[in-house]
N, C-alpha and C. Protein backbone atom coordinates (compact mmCIF):
# COMPACT_ATOMS: atom_id res chain seq x y z
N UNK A 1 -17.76 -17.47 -3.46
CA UNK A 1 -18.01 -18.54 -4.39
C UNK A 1 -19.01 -19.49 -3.75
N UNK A 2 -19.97 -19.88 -4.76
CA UNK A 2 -20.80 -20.70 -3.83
C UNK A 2 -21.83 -20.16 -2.85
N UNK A 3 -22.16 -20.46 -1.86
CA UNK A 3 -23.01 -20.15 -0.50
C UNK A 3 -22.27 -19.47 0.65
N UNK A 4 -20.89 -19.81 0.44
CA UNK A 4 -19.82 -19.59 1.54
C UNK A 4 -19.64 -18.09 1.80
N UNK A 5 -19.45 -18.03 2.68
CA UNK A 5 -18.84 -15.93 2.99
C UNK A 5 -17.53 -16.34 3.87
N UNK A 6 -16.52 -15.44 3.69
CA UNK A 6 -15.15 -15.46 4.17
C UNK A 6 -15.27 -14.26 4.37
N UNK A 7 -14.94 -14.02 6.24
CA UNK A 7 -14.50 -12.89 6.87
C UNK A 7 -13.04 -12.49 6.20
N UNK A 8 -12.75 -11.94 5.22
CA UNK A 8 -11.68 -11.08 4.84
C UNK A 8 -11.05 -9.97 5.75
N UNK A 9 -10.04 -10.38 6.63
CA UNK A 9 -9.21 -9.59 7.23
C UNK A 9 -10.46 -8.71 8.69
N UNK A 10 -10.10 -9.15 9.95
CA UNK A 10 -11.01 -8.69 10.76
C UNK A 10 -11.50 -9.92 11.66
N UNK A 11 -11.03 -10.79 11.60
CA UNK A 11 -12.03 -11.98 12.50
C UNK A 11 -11.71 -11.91 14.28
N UNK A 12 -10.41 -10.89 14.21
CA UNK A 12 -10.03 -10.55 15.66
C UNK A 12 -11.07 -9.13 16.16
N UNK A 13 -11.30 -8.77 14.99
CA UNK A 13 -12.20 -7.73 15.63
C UNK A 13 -13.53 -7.94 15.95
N UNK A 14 -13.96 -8.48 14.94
CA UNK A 14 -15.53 -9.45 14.84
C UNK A 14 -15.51 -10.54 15.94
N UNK A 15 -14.50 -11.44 16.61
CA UNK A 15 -14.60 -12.05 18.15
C UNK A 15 -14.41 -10.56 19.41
N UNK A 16 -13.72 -9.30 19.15
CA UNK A 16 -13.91 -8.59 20.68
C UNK A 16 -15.77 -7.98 19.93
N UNK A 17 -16.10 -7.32 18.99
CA UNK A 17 -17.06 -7.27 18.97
C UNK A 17 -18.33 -8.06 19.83
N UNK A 18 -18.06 -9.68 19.52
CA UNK A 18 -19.04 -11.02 19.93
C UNK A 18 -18.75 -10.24 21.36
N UNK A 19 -17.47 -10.55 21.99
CA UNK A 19 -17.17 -10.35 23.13
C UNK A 19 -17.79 -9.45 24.31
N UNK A 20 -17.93 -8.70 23.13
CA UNK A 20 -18.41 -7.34 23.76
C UNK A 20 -20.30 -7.21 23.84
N UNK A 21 -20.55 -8.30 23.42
CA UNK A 21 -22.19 -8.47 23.51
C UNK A 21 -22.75 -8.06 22.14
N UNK A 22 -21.49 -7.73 21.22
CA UNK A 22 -22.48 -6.97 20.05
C UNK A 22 -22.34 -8.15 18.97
N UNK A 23 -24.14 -8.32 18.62
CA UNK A 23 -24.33 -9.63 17.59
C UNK A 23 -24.64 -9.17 15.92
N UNK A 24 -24.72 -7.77 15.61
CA UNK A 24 -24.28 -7.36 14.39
C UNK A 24 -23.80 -6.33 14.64
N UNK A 25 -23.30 -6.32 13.27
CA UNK A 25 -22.44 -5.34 13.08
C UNK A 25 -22.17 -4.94 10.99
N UNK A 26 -22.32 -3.72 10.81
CA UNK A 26 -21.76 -3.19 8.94
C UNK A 26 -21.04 -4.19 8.36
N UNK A 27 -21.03 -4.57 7.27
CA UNK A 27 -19.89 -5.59 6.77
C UNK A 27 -20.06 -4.86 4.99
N UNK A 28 -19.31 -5.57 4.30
CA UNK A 28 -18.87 -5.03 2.98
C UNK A 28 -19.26 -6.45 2.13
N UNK A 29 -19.75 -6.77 1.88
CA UNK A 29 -19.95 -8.12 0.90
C UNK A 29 -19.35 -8.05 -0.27
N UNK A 30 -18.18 -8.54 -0.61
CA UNK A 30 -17.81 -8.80 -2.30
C UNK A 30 -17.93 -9.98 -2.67
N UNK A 31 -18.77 -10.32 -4.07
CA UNK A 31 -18.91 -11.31 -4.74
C UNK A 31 -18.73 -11.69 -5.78
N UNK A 32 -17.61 -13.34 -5.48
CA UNK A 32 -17.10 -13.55 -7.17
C UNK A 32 -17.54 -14.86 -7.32
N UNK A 33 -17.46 -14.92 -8.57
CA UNK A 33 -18.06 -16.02 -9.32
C UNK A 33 -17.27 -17.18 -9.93
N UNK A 34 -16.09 -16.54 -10.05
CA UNK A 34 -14.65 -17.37 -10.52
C UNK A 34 -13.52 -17.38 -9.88
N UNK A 35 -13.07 -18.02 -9.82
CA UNK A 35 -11.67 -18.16 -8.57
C UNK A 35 -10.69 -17.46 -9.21
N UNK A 36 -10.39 -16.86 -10.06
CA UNK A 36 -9.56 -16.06 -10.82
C UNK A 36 -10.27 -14.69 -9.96
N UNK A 37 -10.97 -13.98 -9.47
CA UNK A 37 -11.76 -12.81 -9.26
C UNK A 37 -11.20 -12.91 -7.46
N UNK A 38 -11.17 -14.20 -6.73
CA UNK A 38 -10.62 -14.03 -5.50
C UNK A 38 -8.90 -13.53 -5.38
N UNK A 39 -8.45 -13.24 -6.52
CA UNK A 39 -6.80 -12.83 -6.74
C UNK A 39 -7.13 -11.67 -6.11
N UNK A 40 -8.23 -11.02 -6.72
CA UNK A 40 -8.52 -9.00 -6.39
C UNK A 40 -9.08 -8.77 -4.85
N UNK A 41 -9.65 -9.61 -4.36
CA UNK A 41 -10.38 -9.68 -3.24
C UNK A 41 -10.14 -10.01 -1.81
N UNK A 42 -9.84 -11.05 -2.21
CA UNK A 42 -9.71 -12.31 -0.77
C UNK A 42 -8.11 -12.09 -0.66
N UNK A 43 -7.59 -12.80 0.62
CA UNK A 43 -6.33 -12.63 1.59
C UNK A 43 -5.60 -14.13 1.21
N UNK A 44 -4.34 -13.79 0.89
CA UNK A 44 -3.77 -14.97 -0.07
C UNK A 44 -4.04 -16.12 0.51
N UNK A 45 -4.08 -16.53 1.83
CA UNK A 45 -4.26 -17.83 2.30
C UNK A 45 -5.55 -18.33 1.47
N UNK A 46 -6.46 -17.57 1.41
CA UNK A 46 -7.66 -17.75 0.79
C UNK A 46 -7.01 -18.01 -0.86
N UNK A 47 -6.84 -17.26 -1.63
CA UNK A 47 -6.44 -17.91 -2.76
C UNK A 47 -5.10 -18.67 -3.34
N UNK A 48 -4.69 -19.21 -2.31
CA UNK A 48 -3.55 -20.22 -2.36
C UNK A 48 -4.19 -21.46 -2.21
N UNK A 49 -5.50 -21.43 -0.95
CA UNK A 49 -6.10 -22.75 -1.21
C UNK A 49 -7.08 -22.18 -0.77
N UNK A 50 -8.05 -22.49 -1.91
CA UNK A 50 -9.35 -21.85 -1.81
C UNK A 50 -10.20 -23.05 -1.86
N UNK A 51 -10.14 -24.50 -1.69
CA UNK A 51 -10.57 -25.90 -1.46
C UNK A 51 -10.90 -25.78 0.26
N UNK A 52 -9.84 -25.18 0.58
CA UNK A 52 -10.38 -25.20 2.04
C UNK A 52 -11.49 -24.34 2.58
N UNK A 53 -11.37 -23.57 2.09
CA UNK A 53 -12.50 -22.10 2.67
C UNK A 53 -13.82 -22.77 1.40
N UNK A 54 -13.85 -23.09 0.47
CA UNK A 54 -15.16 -23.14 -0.13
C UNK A 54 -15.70 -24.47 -0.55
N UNK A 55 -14.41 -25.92 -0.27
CA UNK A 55 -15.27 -27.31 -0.57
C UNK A 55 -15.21 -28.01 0.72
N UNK A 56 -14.72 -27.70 1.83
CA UNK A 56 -14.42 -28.20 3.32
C UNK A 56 -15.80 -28.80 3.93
N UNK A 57 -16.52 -29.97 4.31
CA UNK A 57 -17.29 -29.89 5.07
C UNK A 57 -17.52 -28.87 5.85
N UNK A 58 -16.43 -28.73 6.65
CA UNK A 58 -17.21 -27.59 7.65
C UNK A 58 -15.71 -26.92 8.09
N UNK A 59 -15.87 -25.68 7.35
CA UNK A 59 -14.95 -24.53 7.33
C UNK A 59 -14.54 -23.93 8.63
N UNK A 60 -13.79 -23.39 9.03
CA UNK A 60 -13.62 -22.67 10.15
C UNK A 60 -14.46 -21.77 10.64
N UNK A 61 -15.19 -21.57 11.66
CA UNK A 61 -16.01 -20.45 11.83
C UNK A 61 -15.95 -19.45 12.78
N UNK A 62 -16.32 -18.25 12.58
CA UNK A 62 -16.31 -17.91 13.99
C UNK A 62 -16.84 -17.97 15.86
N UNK A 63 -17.87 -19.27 15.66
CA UNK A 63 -18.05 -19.37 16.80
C UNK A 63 -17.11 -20.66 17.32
N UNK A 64 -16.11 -20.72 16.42
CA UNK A 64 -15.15 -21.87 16.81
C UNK A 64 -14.20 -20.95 17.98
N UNK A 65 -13.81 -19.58 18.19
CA UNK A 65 -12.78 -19.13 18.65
C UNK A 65 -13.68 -18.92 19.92
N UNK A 66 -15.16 -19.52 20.01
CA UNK A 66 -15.73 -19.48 21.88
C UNK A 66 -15.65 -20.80 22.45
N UNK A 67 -15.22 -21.27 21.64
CA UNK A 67 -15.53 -22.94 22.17
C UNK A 67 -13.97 -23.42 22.48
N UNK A 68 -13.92 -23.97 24.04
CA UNK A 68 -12.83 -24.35 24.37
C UNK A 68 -12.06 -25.13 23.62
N UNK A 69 -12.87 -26.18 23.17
CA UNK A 69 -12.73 -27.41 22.92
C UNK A 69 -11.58 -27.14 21.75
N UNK A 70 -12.25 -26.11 21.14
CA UNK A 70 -11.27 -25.48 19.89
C UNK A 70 -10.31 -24.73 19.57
N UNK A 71 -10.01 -24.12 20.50
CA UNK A 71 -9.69 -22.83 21.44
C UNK A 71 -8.59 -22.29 22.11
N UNK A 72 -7.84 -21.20 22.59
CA UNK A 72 -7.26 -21.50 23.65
C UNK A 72 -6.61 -20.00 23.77
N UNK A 73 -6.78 -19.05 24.91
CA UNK A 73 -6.11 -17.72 24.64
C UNK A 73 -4.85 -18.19 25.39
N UNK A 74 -4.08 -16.81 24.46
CA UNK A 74 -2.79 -17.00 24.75
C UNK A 74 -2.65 -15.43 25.40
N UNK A 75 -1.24 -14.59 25.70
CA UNK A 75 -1.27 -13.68 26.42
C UNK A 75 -0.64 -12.96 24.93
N UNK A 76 -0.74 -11.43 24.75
CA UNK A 76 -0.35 -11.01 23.65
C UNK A 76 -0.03 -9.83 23.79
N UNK A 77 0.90 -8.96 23.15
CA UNK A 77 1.35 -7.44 23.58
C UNK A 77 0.21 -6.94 22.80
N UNK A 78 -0.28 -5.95 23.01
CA UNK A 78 -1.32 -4.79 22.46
C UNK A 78 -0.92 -4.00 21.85
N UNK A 79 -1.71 -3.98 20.49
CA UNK A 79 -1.17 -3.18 19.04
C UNK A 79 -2.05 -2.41 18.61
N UNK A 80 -1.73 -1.77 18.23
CA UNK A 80 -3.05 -0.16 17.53
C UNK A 80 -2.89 -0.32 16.15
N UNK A 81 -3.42 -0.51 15.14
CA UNK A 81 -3.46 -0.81 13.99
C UNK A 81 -3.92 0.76 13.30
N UNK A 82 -2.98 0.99 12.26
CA UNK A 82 -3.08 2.18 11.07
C UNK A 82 -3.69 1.65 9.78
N UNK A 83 -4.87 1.81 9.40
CA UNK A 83 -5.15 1.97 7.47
C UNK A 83 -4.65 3.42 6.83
N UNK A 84 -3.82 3.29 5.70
CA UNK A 84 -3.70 4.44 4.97
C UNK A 84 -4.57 3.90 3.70
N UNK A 85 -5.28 4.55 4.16
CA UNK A 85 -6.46 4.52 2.18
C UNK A 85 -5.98 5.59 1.41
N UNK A 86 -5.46 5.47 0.40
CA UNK A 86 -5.06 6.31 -0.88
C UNK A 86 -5.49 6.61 -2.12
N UNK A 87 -5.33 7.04 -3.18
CA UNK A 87 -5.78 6.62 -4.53
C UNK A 87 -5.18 7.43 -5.65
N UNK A 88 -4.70 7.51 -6.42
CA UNK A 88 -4.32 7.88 -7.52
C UNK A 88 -4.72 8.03 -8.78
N UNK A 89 -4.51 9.55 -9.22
CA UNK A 89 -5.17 10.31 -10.55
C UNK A 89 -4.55 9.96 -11.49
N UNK A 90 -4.65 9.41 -13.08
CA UNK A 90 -3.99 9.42 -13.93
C UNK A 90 -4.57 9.72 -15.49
N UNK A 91 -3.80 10.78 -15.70
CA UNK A 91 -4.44 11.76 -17.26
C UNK A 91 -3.81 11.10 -17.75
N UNK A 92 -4.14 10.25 -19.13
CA UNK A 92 -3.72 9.99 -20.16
C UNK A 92 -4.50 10.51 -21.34
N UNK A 93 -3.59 10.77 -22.62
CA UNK A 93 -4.66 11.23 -23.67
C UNK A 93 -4.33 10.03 -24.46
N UNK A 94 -5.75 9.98 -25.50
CA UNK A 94 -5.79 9.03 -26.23
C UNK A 94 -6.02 9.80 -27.92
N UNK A 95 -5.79 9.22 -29.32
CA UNK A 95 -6.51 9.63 -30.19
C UNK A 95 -8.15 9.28 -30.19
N UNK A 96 -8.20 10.19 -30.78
CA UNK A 96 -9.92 10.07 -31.15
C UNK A 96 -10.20 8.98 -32.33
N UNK A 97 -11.24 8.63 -32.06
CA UNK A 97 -11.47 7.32 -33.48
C UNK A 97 -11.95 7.71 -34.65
């Protein structure tokens, strides 16, 4: 909405990326026009309050998680993350008009 882009799910990967020296990287751009359209899209924090991510002076960013000031690692157990992507067929018949 607006000018704004919201990292949707990934901002831990996109900081070891930075981390790792790499300054781009593929991304997926979806764009809506009505805040009713971020229901399908965006990660509920995002559409529970979507004032913060798109009328905020100055939104959270990602070069906030290099800056001490802002900052702060903590120690964390190490997790391997699974996507199951799926999709589903559905025959329906209709009459003819």
């Amino acid at each position: 909405m607006g000018q704004r882009i919201v990292l949707h799910n990934g901002y831990h990967r996109a900081c070891a990326l930075r981390m790792a020296g790499v300054t781009h990287a593929p991304v997926i751009v979806q764009t809506v026009s009505r805040r009713d359209e971020l229901e399908v899209v965006a990660a509920a924090a995002v559409v529970d309050d979507p004032a913060f991510y798109f009328r905020a002076n100055r939104p959270p960013m990602l070069k906030d998680f290099f800056d001490p000031r802002t900052s702060i690692v903590l120690p964390a157990r190490r997790r391997r993350k699974m996507i199951k992507v799926s999709f589903t067929v559905t025959e329906l018949y209709v009459e003819d008009l």
